[in-house]
C-alpha atoms as a PDB file:
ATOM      1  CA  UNK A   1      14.290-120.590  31.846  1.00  0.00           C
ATOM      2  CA  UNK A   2      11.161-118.964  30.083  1.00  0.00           C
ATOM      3  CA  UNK A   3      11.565-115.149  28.770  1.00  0.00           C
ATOM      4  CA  UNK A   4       8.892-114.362  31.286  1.00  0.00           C
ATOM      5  CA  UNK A   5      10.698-115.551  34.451  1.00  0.00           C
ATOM      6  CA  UNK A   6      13.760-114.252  33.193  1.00  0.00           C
ATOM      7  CA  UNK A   7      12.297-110.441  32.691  1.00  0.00           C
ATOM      8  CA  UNK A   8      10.618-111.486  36.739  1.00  0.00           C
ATOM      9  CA  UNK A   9      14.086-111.982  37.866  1.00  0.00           C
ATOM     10  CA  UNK A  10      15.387-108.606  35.468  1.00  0.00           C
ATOM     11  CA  UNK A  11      12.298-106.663  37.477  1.00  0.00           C
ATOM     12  CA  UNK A  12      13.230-108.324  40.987  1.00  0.00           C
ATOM     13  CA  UNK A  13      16.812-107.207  40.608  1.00  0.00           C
ATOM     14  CA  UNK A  14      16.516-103.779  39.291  1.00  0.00           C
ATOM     15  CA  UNK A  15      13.732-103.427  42.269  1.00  0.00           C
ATOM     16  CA  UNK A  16      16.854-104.279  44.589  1.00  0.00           C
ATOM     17  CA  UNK A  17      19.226-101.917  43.136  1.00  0.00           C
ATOM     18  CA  UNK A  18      17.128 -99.023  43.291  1.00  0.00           C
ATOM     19  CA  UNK A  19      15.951 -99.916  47.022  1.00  0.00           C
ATOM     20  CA  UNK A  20      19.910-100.011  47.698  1.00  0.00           C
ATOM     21  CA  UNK A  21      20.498 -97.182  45.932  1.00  0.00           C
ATOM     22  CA  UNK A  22      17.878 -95.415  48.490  1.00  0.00           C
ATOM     23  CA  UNK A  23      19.159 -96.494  51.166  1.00  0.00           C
ATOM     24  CA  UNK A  24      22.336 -95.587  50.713  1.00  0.00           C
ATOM     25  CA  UNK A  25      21.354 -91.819  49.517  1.00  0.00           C
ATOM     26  CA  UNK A  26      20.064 -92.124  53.304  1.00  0.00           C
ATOM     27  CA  UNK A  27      23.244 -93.578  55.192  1.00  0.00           C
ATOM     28  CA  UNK A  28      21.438 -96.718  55.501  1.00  0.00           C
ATOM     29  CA  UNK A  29      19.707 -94.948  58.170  1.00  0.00           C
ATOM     30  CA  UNK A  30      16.401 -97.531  58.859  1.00  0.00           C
ATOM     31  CA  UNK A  31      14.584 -94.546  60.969  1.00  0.00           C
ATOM     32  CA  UNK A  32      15.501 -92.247  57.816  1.00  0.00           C
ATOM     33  CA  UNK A  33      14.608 -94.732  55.388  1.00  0.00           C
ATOM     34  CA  UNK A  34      11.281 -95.068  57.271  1.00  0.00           C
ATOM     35  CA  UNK A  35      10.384 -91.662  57.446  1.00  0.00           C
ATOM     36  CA  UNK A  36      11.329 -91.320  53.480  1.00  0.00           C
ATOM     37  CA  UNK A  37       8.620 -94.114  52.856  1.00  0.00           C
ATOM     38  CA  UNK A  38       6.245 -92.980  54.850  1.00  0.00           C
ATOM     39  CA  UNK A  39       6.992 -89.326  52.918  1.00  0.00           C
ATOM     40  CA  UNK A  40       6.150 -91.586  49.686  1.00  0.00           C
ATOM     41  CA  UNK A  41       3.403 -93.373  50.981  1.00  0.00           C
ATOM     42  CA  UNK A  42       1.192 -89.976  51.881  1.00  0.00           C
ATOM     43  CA  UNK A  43       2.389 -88.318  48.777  1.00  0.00           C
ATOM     44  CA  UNK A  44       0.849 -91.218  46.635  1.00  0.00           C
ATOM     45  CA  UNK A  45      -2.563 -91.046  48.735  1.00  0.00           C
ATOM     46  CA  UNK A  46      -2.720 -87.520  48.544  1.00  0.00           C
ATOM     47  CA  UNK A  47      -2.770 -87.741  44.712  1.00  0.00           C
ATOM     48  CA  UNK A  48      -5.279 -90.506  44.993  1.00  0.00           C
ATOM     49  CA  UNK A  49      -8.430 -89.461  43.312  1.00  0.00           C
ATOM     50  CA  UNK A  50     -11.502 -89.680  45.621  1.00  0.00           C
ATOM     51  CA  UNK A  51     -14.678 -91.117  45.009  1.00  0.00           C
ATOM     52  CA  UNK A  52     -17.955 -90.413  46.703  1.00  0.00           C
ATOM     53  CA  UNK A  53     -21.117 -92.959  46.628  1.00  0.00           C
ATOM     54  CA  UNK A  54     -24.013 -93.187  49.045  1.00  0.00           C
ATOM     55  CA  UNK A  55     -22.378 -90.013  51.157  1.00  0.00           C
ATOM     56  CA  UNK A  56     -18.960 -92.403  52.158  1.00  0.00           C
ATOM     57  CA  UNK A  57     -15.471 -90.908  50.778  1.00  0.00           C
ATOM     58  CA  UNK A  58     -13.898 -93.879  49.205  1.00  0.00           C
ATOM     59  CA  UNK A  59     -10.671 -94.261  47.845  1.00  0.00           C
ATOM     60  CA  UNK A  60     -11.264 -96.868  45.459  1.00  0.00           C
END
């Protein structure tokens, strides 16, 4: 196995562990887990730096 699919299968499984531990901070509650990345989700676009061309708002 190459160094860089071993260090995609180090990322992929430290992804899963903190996704667990999440979930379990939530009582592997899916309608809680939901709402907390949703809560995420509009955090990160709020912090989004906006651009404006041509008089159009554009988050890119």
């Amino acid at each position: 196995m190459s160094t860089d699919a071993g260090e995609t299968l180090d990322a992929i499984a430290c992804t899963r562990q903190v996704r667990h531990e999440i979930s379990a901070e939530l009582d592997h509650d899916p309608q809680r887990l939901l709402a907390y990345y949703k809560e995420i989700q509009q955090r990160q676009a709020e912090a989004r730096p906006v651009e404006q061309t041509g008089g159009q708002v554009s988050t890119l």
